[in-house]
PDB file of N, CA and C in Angstrom:
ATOM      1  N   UNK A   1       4.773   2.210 -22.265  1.00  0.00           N
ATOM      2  CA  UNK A   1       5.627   2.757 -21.239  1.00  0.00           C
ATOM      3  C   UNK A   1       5.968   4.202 -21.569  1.00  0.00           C
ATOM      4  N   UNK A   2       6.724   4.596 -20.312  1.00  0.00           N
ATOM      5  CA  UNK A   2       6.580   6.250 -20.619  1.00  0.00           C
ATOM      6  C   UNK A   2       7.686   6.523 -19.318  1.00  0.00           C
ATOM      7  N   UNK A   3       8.168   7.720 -19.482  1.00  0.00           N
ATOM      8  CA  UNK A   3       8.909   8.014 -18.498  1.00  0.00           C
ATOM      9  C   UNK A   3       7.800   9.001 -17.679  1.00  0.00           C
ATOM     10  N   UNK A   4       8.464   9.021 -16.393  1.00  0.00           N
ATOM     11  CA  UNK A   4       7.646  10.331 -15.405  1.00  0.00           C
ATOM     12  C   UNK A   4       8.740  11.483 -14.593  1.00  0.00           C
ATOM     13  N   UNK A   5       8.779  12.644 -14.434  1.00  0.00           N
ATOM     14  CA  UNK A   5       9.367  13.645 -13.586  1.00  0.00           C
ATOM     15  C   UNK A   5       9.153  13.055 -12.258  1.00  0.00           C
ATOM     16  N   UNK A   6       9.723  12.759 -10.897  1.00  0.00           N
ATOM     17  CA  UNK A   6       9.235  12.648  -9.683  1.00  0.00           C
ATOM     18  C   UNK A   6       9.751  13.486  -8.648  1.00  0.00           C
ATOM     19  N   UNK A   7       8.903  13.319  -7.476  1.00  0.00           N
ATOM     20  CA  UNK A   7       9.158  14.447  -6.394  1.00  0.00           C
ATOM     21  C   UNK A   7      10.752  15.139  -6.183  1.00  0.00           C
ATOM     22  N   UNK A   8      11.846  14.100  -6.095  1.00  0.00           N
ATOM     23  CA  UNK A   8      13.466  15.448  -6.133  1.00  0.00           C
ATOM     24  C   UNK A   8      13.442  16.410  -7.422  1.00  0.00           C
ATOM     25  N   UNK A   9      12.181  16.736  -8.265  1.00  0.00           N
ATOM     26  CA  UNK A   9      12.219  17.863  -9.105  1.00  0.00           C
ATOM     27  C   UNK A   9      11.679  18.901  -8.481  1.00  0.00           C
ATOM     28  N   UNK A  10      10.893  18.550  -7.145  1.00  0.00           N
ATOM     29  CA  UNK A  10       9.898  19.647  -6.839  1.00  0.00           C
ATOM     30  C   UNK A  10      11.641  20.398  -5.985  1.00  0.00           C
ATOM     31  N   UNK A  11      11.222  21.951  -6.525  1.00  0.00           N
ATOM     32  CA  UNK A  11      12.093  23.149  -5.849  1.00  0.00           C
ATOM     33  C   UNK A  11      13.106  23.066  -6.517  1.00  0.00           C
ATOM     34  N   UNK A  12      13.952  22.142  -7.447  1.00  0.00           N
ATOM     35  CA  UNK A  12      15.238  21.830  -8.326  1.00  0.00           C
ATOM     36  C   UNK A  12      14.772  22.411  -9.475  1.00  0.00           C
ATOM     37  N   UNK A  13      14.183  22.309  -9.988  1.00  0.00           N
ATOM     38  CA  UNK A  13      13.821  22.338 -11.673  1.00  0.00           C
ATOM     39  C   UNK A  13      14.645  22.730 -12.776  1.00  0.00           C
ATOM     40  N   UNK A  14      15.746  21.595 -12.685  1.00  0.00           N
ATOM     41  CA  UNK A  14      17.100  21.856 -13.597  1.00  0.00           C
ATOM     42  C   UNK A  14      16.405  21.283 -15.013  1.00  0.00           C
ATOM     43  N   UNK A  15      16.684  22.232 -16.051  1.00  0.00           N
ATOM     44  CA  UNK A  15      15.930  21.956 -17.210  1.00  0.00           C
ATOM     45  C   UNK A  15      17.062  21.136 -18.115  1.00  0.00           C
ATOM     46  N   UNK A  16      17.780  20.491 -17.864  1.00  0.00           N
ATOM     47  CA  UNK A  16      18.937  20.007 -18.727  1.00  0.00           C
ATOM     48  C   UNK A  16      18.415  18.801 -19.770  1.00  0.00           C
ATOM     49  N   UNK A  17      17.279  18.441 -19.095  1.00  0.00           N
ATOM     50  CA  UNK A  17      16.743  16.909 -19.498  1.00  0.00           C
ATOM     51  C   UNK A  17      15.636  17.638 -20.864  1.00  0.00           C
ATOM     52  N   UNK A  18      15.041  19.112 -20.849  1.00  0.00           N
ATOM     53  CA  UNK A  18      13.998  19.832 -21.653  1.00  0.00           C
ATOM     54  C   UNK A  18      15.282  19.941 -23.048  1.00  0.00           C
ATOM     55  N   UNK A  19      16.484  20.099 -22.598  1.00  0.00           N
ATOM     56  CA  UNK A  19      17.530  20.409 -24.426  1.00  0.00           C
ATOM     57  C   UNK A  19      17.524  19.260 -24.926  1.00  0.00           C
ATOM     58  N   UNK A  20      17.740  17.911 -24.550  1.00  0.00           N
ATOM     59  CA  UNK A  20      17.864  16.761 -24.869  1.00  0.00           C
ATOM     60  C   UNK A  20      16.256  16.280 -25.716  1.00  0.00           C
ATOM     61  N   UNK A  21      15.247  16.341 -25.143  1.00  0.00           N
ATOM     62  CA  UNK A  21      14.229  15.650 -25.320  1.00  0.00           C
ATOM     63  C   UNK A  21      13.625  15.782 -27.298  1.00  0.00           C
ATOM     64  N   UNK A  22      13.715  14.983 -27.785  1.00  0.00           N
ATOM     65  CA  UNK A  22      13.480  14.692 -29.432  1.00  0.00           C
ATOM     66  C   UNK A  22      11.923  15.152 -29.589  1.00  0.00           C
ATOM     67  N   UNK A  23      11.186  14.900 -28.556  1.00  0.00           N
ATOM     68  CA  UNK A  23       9.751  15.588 -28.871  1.00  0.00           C
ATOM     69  C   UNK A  23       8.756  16.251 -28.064  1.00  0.00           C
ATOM     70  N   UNK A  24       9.677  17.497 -27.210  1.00  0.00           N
ATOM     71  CA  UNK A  24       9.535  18.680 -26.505  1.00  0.00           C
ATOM     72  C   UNK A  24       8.070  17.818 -25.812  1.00  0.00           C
ATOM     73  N   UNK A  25       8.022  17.097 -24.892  1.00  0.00           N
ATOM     74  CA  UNK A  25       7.182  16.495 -24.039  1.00  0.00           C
ATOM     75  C   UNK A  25       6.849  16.971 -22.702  1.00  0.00           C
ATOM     76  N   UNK A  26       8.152  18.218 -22.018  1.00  0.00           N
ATOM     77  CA  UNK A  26       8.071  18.430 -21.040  1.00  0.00           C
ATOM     78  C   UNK A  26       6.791  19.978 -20.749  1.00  0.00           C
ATOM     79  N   UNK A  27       6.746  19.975 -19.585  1.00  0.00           N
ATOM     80  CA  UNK A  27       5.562  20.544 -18.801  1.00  0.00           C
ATOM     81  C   UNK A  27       6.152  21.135 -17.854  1.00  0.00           C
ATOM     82  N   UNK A  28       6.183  22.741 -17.622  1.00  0.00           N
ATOM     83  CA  UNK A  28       6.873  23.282 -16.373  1.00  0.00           C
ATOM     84  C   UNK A  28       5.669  24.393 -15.555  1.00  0.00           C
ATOM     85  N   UNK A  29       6.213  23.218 -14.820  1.00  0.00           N
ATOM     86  CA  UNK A  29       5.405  23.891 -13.328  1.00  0.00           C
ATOM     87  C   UNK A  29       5.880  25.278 -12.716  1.00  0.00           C
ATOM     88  N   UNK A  30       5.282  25.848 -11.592  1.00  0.00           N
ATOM     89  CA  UNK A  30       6.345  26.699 -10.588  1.00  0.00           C
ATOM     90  C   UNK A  30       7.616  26.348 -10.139  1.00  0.00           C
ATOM     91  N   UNK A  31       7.465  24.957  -9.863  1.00  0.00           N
ATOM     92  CA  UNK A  31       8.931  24.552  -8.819  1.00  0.00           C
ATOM     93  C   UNK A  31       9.091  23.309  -8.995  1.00  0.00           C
ATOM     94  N   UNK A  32       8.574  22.645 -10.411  1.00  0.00           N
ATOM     95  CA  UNK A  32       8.650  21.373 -10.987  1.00  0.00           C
ATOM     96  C   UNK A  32       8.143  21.477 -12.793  1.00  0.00           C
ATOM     97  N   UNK A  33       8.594  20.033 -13.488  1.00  0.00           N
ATOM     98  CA  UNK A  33       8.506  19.718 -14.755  1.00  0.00           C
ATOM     99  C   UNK A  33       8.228  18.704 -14.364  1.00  0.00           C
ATOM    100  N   UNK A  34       7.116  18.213 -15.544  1.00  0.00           N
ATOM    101  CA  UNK A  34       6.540  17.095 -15.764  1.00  0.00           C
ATOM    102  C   UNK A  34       6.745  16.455 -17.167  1.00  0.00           C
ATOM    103  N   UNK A  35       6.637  15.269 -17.261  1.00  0.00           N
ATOM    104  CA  UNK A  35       7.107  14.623 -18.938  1.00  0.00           C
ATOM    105  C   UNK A  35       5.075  14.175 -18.915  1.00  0.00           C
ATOM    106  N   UNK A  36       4.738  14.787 -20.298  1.00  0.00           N
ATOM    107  CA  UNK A  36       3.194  14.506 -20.804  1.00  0.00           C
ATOM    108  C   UNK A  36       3.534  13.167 -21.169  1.00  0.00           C
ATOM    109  N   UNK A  37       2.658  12.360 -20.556  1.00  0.00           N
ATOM    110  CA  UNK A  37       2.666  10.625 -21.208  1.00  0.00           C
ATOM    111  C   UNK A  37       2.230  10.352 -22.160  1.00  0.00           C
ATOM    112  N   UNK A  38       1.583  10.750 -22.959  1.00  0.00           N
ATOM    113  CA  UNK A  38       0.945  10.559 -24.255  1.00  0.00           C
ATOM    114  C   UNK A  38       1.854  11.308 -25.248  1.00  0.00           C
ATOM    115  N   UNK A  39       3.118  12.000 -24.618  1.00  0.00           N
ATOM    116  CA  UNK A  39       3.739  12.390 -26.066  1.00  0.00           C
ATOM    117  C   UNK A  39       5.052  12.043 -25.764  1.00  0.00           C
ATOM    118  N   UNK A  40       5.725  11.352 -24.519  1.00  0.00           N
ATOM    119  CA  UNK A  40       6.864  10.241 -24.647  1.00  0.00           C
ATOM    120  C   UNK A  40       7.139   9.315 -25.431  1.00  0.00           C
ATOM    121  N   UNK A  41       8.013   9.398 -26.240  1.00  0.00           N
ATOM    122  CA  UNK A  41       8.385   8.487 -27.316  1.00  0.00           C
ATOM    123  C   UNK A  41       8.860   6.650 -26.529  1.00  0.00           C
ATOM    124  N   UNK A  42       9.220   7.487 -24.825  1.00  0.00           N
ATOM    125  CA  UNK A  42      10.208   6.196 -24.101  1.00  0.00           C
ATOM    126  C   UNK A  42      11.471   6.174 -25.091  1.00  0.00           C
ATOM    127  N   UNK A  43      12.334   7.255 -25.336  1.00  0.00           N
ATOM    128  CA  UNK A  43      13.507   6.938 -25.640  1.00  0.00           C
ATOM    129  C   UNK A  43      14.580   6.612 -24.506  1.00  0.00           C
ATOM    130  N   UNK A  44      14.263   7.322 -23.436  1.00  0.00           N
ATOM    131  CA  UNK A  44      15.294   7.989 -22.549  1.00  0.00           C
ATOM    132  C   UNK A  44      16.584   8.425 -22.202  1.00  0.00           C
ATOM    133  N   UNK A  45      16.548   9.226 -23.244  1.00  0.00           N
ATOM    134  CA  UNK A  45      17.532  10.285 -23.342  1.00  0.00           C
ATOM    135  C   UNK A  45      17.560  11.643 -22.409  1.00  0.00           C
ATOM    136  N   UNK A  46      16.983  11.488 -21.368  1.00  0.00           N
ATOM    137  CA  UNK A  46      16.034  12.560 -20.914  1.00  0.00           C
ATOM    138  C   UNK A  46      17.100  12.207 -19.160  1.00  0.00           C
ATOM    139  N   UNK A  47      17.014  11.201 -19.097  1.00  0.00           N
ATOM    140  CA  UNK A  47      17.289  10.300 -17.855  1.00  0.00           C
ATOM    141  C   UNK A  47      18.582  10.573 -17.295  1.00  0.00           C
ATOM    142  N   UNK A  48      19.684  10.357 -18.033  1.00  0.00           N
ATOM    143  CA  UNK A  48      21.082  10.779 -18.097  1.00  0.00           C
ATOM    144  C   UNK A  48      20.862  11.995 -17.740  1.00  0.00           C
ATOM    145  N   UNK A  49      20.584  12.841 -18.345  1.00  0.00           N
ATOM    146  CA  UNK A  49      20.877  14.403 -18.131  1.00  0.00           C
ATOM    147  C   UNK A  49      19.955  15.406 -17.295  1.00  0.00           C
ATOM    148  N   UNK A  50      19.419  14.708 -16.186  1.00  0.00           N
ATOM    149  CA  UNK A  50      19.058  15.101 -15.310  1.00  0.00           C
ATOM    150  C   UNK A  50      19.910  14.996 -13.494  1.00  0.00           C
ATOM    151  N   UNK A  51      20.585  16.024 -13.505  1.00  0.00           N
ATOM    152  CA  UNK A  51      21.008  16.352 -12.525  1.00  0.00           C
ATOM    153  C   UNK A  51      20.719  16.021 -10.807  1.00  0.00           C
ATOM    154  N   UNK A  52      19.539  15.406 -11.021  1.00  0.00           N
ATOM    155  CA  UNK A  52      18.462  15.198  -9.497  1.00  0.00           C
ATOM    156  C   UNK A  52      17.600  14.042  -9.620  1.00  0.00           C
ATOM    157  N   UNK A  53      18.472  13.425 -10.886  1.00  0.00           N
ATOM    158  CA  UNK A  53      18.334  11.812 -11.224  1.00  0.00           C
ATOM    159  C   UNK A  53      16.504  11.899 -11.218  1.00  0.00           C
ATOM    160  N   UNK A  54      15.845  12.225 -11.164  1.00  0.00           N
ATOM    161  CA  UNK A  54      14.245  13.031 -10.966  1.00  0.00           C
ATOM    162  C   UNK A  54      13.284  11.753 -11.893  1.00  0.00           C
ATOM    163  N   UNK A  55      13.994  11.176 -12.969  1.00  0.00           N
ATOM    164  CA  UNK A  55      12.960  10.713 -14.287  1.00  0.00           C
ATOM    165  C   UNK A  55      13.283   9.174 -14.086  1.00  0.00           C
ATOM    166  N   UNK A  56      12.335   8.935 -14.273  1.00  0.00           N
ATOM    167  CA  UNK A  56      12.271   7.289 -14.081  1.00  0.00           C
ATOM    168  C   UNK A  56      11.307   6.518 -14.863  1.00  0.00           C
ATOM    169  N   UNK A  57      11.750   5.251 -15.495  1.00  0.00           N
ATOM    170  CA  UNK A  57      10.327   4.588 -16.111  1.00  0.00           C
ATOM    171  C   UNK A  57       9.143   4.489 -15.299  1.00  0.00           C
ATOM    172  N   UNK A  58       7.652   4.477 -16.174  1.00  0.00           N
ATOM    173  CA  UNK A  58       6.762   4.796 -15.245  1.00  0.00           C
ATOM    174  C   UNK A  58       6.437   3.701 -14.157  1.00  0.00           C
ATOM    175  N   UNK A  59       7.544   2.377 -15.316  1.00  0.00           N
ATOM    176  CA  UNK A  59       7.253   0.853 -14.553  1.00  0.00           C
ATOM    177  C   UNK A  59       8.161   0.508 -13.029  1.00  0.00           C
ATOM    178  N   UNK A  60       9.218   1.380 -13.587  1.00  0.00           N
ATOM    179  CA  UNK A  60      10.514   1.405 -11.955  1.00  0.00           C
ATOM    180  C   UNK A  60       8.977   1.844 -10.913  1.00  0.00           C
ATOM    181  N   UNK A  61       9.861   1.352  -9.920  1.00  0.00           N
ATOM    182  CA  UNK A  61       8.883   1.269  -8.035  1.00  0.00           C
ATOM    183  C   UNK A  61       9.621   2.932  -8.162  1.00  0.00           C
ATOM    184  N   UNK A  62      10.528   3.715  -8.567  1.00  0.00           N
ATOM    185  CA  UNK A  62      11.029   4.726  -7.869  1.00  0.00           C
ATOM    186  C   UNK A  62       9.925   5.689  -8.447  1.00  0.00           C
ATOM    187  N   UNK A  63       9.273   5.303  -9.684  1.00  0.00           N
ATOM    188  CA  UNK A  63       8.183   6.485 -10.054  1.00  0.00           C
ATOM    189  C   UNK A  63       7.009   6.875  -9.165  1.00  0.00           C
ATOM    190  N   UNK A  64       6.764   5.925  -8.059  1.00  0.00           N
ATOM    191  CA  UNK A  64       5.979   6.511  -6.849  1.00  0.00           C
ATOM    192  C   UNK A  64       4.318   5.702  -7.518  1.00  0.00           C
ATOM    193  N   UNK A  65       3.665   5.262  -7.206  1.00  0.00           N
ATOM    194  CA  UNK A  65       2.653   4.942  -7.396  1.00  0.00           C
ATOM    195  C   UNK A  65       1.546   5.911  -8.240  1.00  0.00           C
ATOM    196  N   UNK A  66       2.007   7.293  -7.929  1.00  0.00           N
ATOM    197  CA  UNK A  66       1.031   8.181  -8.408  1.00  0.00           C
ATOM    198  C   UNK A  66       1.888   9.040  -9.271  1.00  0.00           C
ATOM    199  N   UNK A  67       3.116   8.583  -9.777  1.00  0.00           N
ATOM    200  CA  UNK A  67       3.764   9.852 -10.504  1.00  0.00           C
ATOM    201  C   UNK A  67       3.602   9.713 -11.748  1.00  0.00           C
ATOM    202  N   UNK A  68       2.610   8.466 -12.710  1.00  0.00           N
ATOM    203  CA  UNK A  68       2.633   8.743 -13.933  1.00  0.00           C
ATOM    204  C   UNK A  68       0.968   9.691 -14.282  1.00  0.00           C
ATOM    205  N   UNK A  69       0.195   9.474 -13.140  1.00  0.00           N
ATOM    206  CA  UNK A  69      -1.228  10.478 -12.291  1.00  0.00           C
ATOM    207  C   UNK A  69      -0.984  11.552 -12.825  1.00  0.00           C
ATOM    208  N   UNK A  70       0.443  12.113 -11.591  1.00  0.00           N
ATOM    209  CA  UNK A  70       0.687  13.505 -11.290  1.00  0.00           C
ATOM    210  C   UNK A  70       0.632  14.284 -12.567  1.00  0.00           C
ATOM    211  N   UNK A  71       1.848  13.208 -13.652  1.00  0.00           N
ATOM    212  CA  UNK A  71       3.021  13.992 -14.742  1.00  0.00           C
ATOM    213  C   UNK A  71       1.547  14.427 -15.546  1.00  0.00           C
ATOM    214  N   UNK A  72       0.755  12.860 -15.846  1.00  0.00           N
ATOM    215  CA  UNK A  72       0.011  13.108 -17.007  1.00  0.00           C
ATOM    216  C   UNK A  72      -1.423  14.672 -16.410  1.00  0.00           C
ATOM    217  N   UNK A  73      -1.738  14.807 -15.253  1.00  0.00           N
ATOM    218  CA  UNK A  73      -2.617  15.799 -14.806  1.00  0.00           C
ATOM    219  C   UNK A  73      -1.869  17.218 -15.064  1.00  0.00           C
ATOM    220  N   UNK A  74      -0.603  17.111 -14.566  1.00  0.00           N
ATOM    221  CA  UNK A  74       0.191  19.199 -14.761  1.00  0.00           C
ATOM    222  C   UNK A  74       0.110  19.239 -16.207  1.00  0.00           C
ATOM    223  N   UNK A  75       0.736  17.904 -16.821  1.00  0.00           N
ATOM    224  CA  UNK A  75       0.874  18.246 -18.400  1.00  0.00           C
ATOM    225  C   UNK A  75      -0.070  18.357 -19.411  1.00  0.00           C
ATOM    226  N   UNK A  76      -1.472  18.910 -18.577  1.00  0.00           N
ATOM    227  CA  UNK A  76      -2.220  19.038 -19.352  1.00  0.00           C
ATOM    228  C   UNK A  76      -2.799  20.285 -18.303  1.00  0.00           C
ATOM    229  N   UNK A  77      -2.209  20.685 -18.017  1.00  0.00           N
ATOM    230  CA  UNK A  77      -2.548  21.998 -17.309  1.00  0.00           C
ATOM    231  C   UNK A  77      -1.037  23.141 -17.627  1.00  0.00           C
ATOM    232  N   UNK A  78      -0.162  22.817 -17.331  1.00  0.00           N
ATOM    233  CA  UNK A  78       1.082  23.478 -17.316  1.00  0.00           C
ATOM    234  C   UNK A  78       1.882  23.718 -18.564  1.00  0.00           C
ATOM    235  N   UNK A  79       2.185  25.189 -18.898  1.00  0.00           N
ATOM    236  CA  UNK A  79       2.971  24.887 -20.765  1.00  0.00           C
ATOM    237  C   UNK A  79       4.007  24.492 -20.770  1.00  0.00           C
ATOM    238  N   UNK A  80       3.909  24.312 -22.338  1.00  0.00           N
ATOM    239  CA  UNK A  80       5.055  23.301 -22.775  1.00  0.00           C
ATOM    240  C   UNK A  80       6.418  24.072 -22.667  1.00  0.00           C
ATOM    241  N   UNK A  81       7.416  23.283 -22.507  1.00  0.00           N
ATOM    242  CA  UNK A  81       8.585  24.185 -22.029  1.00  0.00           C
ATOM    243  C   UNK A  81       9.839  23.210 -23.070  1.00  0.00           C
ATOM    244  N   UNK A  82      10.492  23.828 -24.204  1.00  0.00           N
ATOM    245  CA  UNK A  82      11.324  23.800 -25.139  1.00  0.00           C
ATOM    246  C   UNK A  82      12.677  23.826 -25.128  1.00  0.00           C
ATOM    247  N   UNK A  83      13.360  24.477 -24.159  1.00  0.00           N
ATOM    248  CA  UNK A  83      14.405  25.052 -23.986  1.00  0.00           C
ATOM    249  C   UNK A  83      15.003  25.024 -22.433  1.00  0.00           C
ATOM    250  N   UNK A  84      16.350  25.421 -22.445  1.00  0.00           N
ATOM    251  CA  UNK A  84      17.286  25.335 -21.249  1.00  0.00           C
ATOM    252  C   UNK A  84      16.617  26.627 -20.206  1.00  0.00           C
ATOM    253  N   UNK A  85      16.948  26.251 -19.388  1.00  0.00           N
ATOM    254  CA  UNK A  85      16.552  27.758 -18.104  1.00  0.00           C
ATOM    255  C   UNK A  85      17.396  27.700 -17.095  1.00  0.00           C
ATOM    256  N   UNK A  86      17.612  28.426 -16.382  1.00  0.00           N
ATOM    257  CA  UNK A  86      18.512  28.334 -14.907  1.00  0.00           C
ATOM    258  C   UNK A  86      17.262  27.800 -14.063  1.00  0.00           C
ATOM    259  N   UNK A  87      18.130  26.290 -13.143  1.00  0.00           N
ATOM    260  CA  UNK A  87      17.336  25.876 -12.372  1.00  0.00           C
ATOM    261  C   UNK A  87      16.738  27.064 -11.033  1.00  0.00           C
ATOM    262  N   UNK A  88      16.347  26.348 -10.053  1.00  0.00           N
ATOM    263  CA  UNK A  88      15.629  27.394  -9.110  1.00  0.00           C
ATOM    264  C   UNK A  88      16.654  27.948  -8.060  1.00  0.00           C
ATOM    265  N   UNK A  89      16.666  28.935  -7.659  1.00  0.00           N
ATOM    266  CA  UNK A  89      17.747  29.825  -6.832  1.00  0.00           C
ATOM    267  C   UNK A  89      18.143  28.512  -5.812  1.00  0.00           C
ATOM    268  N   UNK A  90      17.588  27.887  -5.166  1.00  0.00           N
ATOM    269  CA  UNK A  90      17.996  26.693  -4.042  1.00  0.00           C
ATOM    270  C   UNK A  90      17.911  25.380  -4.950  1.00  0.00           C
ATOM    271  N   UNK A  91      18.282  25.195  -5.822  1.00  0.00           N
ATOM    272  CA  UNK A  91      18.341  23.841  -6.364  1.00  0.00           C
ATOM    273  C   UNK A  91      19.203  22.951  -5.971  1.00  0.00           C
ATOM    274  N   UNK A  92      20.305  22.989  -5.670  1.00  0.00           N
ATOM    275  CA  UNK A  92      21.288  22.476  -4.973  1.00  0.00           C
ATOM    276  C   UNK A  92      21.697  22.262  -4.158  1.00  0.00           C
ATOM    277  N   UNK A  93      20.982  22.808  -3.192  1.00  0.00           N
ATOM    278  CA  UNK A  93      20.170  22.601  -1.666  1.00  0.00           C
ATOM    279  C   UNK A  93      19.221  21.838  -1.846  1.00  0.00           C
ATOM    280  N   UNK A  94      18.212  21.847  -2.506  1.00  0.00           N
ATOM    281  CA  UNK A  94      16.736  21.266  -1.957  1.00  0.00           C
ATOM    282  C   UNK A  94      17.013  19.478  -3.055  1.00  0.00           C
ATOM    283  N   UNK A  95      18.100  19.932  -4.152  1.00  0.00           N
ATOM    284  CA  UNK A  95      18.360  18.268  -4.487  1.00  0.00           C
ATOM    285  C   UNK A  95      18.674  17.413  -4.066  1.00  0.00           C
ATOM    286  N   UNK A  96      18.065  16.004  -3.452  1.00  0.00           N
ATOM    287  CA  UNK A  96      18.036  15.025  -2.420  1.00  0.00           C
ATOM    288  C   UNK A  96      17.104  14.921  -1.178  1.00  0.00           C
ATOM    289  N   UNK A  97      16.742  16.140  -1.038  1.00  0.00           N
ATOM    290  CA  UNK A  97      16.096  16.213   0.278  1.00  0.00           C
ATOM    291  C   UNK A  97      14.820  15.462  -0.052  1.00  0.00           C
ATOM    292  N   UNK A  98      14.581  14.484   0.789  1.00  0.00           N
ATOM    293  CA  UNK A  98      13.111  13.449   1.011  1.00  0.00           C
ATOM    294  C   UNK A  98      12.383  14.528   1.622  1.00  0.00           C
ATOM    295  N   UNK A  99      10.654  13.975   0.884  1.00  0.00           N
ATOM    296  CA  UNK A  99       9.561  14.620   1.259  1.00  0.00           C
ATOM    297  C   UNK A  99       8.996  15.967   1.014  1.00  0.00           C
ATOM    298  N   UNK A 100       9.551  15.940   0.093  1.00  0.00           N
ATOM    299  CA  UNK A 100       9.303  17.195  -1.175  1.00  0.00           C
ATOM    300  C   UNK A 100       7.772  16.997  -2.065  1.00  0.00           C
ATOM    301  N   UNK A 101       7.292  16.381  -1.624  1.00  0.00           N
ATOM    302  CA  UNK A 101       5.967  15.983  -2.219  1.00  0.00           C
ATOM    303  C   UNK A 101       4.575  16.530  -2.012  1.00  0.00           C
ATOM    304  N   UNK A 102       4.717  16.881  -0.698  1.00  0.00           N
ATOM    305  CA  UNK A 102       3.903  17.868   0.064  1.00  0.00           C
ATOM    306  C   UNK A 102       4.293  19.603  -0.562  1.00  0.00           C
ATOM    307  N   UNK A 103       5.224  19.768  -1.129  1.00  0.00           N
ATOM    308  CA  UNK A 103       5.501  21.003  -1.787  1.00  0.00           C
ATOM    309  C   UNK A 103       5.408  21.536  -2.984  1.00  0.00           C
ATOM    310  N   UNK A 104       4.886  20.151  -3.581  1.00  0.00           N
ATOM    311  CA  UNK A 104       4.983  20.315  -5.436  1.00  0.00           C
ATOM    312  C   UNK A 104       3.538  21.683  -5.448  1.00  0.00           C
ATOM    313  N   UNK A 105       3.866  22.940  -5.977  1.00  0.00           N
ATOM    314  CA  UNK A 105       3.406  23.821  -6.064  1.00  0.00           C
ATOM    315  C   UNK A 105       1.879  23.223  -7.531  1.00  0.00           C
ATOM    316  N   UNK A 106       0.712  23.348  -7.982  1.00  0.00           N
ATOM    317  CA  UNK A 106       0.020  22.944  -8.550  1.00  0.00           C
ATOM    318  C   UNK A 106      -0.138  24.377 -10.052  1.00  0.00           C
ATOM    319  N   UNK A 107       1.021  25.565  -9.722  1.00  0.00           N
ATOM    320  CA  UNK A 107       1.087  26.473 -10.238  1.00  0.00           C
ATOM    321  C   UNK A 107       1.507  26.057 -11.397  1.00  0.00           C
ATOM    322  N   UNK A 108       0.998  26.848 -12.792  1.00  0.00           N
ATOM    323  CA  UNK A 108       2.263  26.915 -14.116  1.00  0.00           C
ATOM    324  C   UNK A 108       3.353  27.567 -13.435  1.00  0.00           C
ATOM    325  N   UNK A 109       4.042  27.952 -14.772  1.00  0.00           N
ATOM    326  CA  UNK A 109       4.800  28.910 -14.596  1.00  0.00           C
ATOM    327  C   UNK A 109       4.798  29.618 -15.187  1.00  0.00           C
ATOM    328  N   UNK A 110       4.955  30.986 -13.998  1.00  0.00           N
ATOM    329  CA  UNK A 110       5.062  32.371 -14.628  1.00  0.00           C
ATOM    330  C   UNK A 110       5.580  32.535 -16.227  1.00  0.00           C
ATOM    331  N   UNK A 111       5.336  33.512 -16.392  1.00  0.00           N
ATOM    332  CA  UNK A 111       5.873  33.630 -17.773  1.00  0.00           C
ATOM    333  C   UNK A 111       6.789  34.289 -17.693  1.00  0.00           C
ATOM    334  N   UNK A 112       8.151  33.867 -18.322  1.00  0.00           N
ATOM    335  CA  UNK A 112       9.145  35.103 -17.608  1.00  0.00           C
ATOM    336  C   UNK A 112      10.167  34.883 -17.064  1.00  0.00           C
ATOM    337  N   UNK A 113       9.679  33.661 -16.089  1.00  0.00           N
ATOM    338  CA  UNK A 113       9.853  33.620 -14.863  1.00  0.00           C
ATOM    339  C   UNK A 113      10.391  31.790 -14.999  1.00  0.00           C
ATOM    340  N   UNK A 114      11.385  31.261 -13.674  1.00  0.00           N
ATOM    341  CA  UNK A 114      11.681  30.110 -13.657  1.00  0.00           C
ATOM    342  C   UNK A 114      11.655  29.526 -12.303  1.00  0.00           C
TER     343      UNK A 114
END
């Protein structure tokens, strides 16, 4: 088992769950983070401290059929991301909104940049 990032991360990308994590697993996209499945310990400590409730076991129905797919495909495309960041200028707006899935950008992220 493994945890996964799911679609209310796409456009939020509150990094609160990246300070917590014991073995820097996460993957940041343009306008999303992904947890790499092959380097989840499954503690979930990660879960709590996500703001947009976003992380879910890969076994919960809420991980979407294709979100342990998605996490494990960016996180092997997208770098590893260590540390806290300011989420995205509309995060607090776009947290909750259904059908955010069609928007998950396939971009890293800038360097620099959040």
């Amino acid at each position: 088992m493994t945890f996964v990032v799911t679609e209310n991360c796409i456009k939020c990308k509150y990094t609160d769950c990246v300070e917590v994590c014991p073995v820097d697993c996460f993957y940041e996209g343009e306008n999303m983070l992904v947890i790499h499945p092959d380097e989840c310990i499954d503690c979930g400590v990660c879960v709590p401290e996500c703001p947009a409730e976003a992380i879910f076991s890969d076994a919960d129905p809420e991980a979407t059929p294709h979100g342990l797919e998605a996490n494990r495909t960016f996180a092997d495309l997208w770098p590893n991301i260590t540390g806290k960041k300011p989420p995205l200028p509309d995060a607090d707006k776009e947290n909750g909104r259904k059908g955010k899935e069609a928007e998950l950008s396939p971009q890293p992220a800038s360097e620099g940049v959040t």
